[in-house]
N, C-alpha and C. Protein backbone atom coordinates (compact mmCIF):
# COMPACT_ATOMS: atom_id res chain seq x y z
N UNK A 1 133.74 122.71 104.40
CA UNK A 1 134.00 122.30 103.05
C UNK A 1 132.72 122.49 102.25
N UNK A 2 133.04 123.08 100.95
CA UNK A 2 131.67 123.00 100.15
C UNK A 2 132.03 122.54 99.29
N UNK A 3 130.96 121.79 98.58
CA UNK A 3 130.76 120.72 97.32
C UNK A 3 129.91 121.97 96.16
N UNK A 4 130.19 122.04 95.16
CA UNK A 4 129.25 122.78 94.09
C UNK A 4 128.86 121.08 92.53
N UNK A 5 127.59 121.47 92.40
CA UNK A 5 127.38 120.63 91.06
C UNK A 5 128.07 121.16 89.93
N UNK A 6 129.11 120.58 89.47
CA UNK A 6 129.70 120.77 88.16
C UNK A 6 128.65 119.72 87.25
N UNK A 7 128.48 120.57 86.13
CA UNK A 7 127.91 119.90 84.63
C UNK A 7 129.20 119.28 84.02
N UNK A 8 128.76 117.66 83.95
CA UNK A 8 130.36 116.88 83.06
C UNK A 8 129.65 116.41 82.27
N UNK A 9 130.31 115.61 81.41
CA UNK A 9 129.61 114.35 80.03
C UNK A 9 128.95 113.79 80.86
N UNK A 10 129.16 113.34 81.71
CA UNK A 10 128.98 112.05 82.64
C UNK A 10 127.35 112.11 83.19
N UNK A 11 127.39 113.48 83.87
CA UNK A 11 125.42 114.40 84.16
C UNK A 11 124.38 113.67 83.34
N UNK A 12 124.48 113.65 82.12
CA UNK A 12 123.31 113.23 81.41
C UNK A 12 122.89 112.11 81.48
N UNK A 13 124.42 111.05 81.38
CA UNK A 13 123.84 109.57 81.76
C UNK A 13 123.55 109.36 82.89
N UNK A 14 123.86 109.57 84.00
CA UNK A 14 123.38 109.70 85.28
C UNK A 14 122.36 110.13 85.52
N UNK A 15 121.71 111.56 84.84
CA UNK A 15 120.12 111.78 84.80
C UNK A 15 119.15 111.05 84.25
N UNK A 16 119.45 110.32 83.30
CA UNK A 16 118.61 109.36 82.68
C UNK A 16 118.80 107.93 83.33
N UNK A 17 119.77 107.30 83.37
CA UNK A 17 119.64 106.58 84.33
C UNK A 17 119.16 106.19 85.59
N UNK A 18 118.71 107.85 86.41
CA UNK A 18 117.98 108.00 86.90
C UNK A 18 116.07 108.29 86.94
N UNK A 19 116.14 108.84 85.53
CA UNK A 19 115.01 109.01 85.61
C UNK A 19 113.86 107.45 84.98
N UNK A 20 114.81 106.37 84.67
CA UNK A 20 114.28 105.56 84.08
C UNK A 20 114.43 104.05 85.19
N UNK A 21 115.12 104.38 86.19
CA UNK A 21 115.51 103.19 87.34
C UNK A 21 114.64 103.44 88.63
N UNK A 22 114.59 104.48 88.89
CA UNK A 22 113.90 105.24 90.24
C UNK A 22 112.98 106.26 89.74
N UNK A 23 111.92 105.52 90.70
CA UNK A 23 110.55 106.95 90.73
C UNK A 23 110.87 107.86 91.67
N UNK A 24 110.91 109.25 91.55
CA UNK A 24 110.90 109.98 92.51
C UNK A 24 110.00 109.88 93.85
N UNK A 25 109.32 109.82 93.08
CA UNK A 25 107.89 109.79 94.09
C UNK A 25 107.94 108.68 95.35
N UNK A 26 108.60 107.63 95.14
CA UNK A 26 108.69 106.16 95.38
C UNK A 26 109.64 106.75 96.65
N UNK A 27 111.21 107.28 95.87
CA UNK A 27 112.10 107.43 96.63
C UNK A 27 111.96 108.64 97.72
N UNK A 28 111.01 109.61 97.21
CA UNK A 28 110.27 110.44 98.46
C UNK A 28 109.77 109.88 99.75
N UNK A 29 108.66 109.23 99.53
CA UNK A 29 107.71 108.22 100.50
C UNK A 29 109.03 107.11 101.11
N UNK A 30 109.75 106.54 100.39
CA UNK A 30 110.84 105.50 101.12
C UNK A 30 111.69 106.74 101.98
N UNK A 31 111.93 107.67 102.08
CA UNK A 31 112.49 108.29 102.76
C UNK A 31 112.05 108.79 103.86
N UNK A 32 110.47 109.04 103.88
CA UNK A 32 109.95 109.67 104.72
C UNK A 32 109.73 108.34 105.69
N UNK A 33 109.37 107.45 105.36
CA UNK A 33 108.78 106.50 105.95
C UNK A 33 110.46 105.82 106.53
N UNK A 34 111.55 105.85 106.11
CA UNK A 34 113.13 105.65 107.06
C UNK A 34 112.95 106.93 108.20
N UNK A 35 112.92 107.97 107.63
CA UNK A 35 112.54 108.90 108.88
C UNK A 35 111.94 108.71 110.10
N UNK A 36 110.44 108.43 109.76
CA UNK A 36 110.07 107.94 110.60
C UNK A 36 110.22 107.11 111.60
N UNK A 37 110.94 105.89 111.08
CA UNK A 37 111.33 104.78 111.83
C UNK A 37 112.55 105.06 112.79
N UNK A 38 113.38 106.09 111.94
CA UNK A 38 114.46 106.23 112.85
C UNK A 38 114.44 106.55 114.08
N UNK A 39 113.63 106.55 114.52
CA UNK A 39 113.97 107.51 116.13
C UNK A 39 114.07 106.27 116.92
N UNK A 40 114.69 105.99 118.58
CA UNK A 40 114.65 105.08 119.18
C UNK A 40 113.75 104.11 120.05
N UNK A 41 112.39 105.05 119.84
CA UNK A 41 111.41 104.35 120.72
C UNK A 41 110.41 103.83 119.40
N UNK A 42 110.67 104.24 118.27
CA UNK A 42 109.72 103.75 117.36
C UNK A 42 110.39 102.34 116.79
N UNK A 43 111.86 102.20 116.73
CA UNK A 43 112.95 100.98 116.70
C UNK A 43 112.37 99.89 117.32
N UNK A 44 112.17 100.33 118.70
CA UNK A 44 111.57 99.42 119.49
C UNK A 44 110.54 98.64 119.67
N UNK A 45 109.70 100.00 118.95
CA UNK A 45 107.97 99.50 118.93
C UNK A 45 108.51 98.69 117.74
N UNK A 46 108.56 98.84 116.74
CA UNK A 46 109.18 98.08 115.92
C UNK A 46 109.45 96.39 115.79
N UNK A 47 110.87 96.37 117.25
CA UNK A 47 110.95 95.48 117.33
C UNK A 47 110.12 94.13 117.93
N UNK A 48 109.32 95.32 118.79
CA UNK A 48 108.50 94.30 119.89
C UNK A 48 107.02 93.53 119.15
N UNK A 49 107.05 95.04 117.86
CA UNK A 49 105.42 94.00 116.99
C UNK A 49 106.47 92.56 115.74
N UNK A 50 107.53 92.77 115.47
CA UNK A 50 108.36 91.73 115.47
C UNK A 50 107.92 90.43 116.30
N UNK A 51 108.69 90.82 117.14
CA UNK A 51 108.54 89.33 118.21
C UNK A 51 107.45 88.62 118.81
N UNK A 52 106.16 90.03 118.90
CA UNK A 52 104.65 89.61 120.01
C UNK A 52 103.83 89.17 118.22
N UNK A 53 104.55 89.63 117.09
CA UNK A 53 103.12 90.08 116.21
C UNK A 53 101.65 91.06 116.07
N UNK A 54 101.77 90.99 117.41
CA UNK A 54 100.26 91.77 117.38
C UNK A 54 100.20 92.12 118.97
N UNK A 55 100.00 93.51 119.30
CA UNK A 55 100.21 94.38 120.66
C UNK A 55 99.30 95.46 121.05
N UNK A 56 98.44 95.70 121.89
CA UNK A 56 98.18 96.50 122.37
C UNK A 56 98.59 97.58 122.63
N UNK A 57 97.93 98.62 122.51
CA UNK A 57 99.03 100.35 123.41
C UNK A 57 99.00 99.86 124.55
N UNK A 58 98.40 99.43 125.45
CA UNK A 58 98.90 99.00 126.57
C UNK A 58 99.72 98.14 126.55
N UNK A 59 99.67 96.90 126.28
CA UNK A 59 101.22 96.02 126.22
C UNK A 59 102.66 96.88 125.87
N UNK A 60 102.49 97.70 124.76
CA UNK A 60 103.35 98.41 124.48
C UNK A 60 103.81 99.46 125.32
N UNK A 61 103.00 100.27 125.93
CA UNK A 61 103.28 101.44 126.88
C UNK A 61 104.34 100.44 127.95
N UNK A 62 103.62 99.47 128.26
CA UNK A 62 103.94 98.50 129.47
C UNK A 62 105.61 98.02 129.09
N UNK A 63 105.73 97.38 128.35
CA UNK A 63 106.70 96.67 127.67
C UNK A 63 108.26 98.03 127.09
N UNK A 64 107.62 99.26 127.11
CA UNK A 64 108.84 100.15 127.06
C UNK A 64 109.03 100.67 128.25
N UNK A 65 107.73 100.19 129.68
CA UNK A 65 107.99 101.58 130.61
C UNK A 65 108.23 102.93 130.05
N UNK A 66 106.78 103.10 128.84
CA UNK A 66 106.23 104.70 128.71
C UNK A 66 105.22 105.26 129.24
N UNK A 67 105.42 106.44 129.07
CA UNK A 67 103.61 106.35 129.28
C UNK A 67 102.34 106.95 128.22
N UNK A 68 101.20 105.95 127.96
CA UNK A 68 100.34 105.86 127.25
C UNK A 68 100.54 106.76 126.44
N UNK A 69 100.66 107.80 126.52
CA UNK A 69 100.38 109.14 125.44
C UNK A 69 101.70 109.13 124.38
N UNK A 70 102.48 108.70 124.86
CA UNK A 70 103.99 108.97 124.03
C UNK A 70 103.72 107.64 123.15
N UNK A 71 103.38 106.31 123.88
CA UNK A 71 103.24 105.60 123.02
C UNK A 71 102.55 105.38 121.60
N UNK A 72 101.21 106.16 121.94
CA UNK A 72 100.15 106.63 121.17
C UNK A 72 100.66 107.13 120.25
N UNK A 73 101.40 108.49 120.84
CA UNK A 73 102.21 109.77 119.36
C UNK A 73 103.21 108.55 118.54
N UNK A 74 104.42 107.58 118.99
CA UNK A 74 105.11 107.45 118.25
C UNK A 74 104.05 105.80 117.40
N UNK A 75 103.01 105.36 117.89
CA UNK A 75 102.37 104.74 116.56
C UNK A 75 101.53 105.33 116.02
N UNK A 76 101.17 106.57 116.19
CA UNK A 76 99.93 107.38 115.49
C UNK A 76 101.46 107.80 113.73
N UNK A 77 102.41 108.18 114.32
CA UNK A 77 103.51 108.58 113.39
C UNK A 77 103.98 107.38 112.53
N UNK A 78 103.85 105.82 113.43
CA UNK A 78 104.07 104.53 112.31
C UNK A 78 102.66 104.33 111.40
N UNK A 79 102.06 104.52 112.08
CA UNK A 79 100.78 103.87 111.23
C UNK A 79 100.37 104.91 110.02
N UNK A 80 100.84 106.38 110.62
CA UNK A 80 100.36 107.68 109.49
C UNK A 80 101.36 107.20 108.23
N UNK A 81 102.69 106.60 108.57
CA UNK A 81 103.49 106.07 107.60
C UNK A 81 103.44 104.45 106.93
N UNK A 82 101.83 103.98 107.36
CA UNK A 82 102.27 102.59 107.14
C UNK A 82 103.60 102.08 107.53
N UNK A 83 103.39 101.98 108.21
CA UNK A 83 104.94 100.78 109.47
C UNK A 83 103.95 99.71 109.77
N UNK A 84 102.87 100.32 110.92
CA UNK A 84 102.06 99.57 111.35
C UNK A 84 101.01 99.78 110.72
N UNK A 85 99.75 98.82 111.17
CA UNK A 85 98.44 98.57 110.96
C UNK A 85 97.41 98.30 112.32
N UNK A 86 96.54 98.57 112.23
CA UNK A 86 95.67 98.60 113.67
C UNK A 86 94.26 98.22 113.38
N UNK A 87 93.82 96.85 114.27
CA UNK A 87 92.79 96.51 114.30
C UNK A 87 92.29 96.71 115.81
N UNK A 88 90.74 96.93 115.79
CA UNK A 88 90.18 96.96 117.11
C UNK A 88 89.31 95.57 117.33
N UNK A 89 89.57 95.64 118.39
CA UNK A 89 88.58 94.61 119.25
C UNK A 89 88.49 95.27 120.57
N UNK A 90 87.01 95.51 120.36
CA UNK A 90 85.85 95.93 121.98
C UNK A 90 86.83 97.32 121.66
N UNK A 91 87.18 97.73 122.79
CA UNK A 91 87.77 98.67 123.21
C UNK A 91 89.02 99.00 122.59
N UNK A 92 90.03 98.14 122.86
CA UNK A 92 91.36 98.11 122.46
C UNK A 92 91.67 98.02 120.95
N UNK A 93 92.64 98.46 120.65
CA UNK A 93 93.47 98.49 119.40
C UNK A 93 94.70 97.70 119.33
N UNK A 94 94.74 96.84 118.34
CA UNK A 94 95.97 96.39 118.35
C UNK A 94 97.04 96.37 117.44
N UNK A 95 98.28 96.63 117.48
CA UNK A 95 98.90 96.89 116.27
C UNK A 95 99.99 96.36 115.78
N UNK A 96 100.23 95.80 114.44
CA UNK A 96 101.16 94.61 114.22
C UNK A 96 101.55 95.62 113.04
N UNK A 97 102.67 95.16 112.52
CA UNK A 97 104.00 95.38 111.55
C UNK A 97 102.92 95.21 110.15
N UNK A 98 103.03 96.29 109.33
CA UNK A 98 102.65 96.12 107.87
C UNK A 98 102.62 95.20 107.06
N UNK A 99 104.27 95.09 107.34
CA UNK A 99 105.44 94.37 106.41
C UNK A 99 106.52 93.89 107.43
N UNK A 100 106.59 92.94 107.25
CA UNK A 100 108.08 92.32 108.17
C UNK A 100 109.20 92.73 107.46
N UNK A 101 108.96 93.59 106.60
CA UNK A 101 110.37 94.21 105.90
C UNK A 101 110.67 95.02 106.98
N UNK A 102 110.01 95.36 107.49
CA UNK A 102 110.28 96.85 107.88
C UNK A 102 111.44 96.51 109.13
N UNK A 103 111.39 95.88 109.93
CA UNK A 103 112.09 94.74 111.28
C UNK A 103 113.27 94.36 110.10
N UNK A 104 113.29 93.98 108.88
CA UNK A 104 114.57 93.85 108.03
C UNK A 104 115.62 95.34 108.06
N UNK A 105 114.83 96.14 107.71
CA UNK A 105 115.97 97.34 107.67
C UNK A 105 116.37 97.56 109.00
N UNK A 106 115.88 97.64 109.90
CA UNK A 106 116.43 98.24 111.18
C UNK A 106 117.39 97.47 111.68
């Protein structure tokens, strides 16, 4: 099935309505950053800085039965999106939820 954009009366108020309710820019970044989240092991990481607040890559690797490196890639991909945030102490890094919104959408 294909859909084509027909031009109606209707187009213009809808474009302005749009251009005066929603930033593009806004709704770009909110999209990329749902992207991100979507996949199933980032859900998780997700859920688990939810419940602990604040986690280690090791707790985390531990706590999905991954291993280290995968865990790494899918918060190097939350944090490049602000999901998460990461503080160090000594050695370790630890990483908690931005926004507890974010545990709202999922």
């Amino acid at each position: 099935m294909t859909f084509y954009l027909v031009k109606t009366p209707i187009d213009p108020i809808f474009d302005t309505r749009m251009k005066t309710h929603f930033n593009i820019k806004f709704l770009e970044n909110a999209t990329e950053t749902l992207r991100a989240i979507a996949h199933p092991m980032r859900i998780a990481i997700v859920e688990l800085l939810h419940r602990n607040h604040s986690m280690s890559v090791t707790e985390i690797y531990e706590q999905l039965e991954i291993e280290q490196a995968i865990a790494s890639h899918h918060l190097r991909i939350l944090k490049n999106k602000q999901v998460v945030q990461v503080s160090r102490q000594g050695k370790n890094s630890f990483y908690s939820l931005e926004n507890e919104d974010f545990h709202t959408i999922i």
